[in-house]
N, C-alpha and C. Protein backbone atom coordinates (compact mmCIF):
# COMPACT_ATOMS: atom_id res chain seq x y z
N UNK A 1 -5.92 4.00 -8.93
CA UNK A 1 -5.82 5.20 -8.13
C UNK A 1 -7.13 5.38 -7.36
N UNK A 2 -7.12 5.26 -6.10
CA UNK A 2 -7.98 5.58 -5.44
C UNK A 2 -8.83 6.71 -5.08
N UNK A 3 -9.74 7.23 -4.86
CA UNK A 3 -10.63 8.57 -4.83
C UNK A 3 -10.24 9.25 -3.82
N UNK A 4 -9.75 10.50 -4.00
CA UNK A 4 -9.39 11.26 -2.49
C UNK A 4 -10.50 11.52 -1.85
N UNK A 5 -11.26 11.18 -1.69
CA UNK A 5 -12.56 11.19 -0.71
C UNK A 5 -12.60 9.97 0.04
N UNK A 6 -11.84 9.16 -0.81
CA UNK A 6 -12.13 7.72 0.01
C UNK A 6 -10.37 7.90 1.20
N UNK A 7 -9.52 8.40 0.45
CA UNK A 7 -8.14 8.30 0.76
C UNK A 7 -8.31 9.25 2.21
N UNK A 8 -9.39 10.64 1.91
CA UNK A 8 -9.13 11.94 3.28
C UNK A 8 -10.15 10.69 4.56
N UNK A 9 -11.02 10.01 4.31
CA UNK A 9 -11.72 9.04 4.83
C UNK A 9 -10.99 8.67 5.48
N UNK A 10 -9.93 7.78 5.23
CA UNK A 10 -9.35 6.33 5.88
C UNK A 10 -8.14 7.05 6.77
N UNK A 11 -7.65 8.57 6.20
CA UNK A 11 -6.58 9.09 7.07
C UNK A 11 -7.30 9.99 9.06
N UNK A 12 -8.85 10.01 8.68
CA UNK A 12 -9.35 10.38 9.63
C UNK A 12 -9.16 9.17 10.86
N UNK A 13 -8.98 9.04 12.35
CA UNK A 13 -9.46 8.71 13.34
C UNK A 13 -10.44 7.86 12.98
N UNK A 14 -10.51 6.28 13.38
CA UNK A 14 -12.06 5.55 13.29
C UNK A 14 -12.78 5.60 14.36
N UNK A 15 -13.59 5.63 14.88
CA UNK A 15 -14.58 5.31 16.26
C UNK A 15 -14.40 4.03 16.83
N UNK A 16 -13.80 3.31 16.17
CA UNK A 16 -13.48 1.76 16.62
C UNK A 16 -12.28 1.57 15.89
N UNK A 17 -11.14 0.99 16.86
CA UNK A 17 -10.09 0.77 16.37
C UNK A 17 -10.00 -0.35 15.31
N UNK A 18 -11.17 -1.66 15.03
CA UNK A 18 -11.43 -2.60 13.79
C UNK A 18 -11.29 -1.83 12.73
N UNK A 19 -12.09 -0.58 12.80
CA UNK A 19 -12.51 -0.40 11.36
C UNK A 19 -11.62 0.50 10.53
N UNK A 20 -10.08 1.00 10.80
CA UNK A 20 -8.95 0.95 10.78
C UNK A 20 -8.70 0.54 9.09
N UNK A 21 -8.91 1.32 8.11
CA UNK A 21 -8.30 0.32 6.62
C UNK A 21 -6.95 1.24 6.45
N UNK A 22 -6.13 -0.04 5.72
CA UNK A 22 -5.09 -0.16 5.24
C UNK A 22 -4.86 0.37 3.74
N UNK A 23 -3.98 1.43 3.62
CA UNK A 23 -3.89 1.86 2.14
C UNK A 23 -2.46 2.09 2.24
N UNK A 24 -2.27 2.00 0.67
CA UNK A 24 -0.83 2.34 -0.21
C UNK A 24 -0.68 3.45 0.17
N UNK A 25 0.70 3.98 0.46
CA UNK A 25 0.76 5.01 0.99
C UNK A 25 1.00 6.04 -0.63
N UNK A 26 1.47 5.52 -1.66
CA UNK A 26 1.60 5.79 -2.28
C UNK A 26 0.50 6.45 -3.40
N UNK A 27 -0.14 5.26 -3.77
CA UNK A 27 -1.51 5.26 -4.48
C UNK A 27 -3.02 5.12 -3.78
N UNK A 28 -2.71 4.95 -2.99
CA UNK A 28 -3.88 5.02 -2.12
C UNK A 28 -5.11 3.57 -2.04
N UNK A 29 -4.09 2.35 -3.04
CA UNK A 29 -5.41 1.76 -3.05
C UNK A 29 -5.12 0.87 -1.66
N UNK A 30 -6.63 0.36 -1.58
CA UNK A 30 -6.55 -0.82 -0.39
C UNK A 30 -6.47 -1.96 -0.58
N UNK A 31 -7.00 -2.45 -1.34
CA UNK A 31 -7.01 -4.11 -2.15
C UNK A 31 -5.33 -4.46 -2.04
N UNK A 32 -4.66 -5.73 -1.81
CA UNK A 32 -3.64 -6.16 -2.40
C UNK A 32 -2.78 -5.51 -1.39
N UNK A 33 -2.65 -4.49 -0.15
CA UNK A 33 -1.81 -4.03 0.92
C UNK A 33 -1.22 -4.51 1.43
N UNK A 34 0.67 -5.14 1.49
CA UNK A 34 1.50 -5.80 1.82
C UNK A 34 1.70 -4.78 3.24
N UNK A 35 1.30 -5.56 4.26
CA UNK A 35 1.92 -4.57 5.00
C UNK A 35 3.31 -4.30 5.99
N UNK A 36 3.87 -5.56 5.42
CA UNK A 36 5.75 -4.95 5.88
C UNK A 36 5.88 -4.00 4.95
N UNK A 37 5.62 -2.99 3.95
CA UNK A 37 6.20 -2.46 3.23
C UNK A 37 5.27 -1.59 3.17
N UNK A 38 4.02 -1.48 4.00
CA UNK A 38 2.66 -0.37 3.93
C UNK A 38 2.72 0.15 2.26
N UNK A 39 2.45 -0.91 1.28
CA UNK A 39 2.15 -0.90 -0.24
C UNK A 39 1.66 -1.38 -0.77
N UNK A 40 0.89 -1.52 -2.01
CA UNK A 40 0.06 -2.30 -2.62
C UNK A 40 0.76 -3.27 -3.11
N UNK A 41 -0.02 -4.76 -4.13
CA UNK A 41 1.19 -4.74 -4.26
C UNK A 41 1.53 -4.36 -6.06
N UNK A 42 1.07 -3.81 -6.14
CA UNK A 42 1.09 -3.13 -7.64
C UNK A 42 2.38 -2.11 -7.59
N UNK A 43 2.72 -1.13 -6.83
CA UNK A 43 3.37 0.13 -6.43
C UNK A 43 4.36 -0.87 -5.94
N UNK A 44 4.62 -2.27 -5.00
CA UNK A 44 5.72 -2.57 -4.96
C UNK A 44 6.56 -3.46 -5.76
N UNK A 45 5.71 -3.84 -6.81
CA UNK A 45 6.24 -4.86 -8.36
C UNK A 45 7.01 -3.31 -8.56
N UNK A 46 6.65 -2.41 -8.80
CA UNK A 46 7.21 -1.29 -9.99
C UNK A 46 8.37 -0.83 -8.86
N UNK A 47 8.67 -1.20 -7.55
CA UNK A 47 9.98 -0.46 -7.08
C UNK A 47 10.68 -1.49 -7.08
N UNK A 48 10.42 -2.63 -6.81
CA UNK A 48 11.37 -4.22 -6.73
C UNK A 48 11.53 -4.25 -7.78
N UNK A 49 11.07 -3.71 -8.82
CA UNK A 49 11.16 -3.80 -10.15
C UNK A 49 12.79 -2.80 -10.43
N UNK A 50 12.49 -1.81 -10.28
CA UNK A 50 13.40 -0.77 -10.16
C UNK A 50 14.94 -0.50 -8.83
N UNK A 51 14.73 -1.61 -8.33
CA UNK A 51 15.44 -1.48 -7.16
C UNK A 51 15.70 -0.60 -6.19
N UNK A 52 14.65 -0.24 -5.86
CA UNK A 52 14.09 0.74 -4.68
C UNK A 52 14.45 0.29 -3.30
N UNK A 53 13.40 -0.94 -3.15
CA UNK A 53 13.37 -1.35 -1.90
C UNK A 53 14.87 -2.67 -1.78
N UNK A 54 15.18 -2.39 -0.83
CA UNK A 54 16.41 -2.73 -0.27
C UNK A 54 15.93 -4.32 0.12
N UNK A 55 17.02 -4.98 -0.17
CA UNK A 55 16.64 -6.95 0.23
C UNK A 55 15.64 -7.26 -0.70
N UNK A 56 14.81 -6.62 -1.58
CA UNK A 56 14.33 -7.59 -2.41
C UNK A 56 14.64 -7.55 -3.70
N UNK A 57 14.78 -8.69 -4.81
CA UNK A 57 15.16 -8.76 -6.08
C UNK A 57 13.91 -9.81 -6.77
N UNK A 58 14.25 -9.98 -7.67
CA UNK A 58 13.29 -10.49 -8.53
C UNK A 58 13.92 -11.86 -8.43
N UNK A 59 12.62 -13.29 -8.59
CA UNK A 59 13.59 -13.81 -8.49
C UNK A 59 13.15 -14.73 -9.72
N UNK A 60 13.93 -15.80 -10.16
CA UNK A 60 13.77 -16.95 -11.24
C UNK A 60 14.32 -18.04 -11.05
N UNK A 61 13.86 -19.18 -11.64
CA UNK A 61 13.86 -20.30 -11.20
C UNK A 61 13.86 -21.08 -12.58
């Protein structure tokens, strides 16, 4: 879980469009950010997990 100081941070406007970070919309972290699915990927194991997100399943081999 990320620090809401860091989270009210990254939702502000940057001065340069680079410096732009990517967070879970959910949990807020940045590390690990899939971004077809704007999620970590921690928060999206636990919905693919649960069958949340639509088209993906678990898979085995």
């Amino acid at each position: 879980m990320a620090r809401k100081a860091l989270i009210e941070k990254s939702n502000k406007k940057p001065k340069f469009s680079t410096r732009k970070q990517t967070r879970c919309k959910i949990c807020g972290r940045s590390k690990g950010y899939l971004k077809k699915f704007e999620m970590c990927r921690i928060c999206f194991r636990e919905r693919a997990r649960e069958g949340e997100i639509p088209g993906v399943r678990k898979s085995s081999w």
